[in-house]
Protein backbone atom coordinates (compact mmCIF):
# COMPACT_ATOMS: atom_id res chain seq x y z
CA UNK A 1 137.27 102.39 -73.37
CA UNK A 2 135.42 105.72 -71.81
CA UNK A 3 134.36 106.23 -75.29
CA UNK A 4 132.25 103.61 -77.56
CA UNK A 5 133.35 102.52 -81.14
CA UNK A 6 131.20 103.43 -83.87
CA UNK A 7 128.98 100.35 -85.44
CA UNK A 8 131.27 99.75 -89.01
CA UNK A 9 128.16 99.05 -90.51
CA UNK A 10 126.41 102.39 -89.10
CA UNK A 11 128.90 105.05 -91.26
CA UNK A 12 129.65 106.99 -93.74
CA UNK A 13 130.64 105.27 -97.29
CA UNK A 14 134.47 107.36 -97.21
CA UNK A 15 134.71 105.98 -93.17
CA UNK A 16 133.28 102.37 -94.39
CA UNK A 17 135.70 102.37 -96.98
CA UNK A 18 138.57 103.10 -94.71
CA UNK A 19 137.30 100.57 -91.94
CA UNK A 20 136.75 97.94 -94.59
CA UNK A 21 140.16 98.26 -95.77
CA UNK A 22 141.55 98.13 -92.10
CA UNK A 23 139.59 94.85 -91.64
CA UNK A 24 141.51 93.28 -94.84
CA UNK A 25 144.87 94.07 -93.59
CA UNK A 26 144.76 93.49 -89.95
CA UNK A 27 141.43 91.14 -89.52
CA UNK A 28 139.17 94.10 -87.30
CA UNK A 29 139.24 97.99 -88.08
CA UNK A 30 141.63 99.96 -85.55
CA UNK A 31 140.12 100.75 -82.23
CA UNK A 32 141.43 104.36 -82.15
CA UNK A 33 139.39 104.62 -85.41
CA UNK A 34 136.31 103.53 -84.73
CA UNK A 35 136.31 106.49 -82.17
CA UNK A 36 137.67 108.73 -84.57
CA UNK A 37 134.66 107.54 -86.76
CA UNK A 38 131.74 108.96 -84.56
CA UNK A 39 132.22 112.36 -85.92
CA UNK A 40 133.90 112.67 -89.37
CA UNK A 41 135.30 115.70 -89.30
CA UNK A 42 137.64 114.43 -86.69
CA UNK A 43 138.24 110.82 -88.40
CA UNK A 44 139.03 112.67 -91.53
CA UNK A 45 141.58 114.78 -89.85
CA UNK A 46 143.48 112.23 -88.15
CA UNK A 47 143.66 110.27 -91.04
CA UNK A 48 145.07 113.36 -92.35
CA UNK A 49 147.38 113.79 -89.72
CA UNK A 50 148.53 110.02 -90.60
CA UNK A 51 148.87 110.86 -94.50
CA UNK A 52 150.64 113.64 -93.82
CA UNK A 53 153.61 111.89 -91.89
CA UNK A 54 153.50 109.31 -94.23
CA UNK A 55 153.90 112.04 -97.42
CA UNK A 56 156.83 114.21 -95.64
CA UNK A 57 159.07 111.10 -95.86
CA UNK A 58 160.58 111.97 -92.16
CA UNK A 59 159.87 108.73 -90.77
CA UNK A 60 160.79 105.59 -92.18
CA UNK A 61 158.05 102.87 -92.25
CA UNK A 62 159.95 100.80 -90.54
CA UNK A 63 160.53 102.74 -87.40
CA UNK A 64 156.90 104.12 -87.87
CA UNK A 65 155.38 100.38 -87.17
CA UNK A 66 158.15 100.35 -84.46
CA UNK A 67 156.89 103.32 -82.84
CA UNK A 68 153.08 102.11 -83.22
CA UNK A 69 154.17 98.55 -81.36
CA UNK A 70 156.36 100.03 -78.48
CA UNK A 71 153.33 102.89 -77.93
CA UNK A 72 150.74 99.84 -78.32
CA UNK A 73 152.70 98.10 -75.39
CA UNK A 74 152.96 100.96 -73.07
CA UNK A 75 149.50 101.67 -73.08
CA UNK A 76 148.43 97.59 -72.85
CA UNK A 77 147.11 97.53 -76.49
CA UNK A 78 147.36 93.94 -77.78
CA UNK A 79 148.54 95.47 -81.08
């Protein structure tokens, strides 16, 4: 990674909050967001982006988590 993660412990409560929950569900925060988390304008826009997608109701969740593991293995993320 070009760009280092963010510390968890080292951010905002609202980011912390979101990492913590991240950490729960999938045993580590998301990489992608722990970029996304040194500057929180930009973490809070993606995220967002993300609620957005998931409000319109034009992808399923099903194929979203099918697009997220297919991307993941193109790119040599051990999603």
């Amino acid at each position: 990674m070009r760009v280092s993660p963010v510390d968890p412990s080292d951010v905002e409560p609202r980011v912390a909050a979101v990492l913590d929950a991240q950490a729960e569900r999938w045993g580590a925060p998301l990489a992608n967001h722990l970029v996304y988390a040194r500057r929180p304008s930009i973490f809070r826009g993606a995220r967002a982006m993300w609620g957005g997608l998931d409000a319109s109701g034009l992808i399923d969740g099903a194929l979203h988590a099918l697009v997220n593991r297919r991307v993941a293995s193109q790119i040599g993320c051990v999603f």
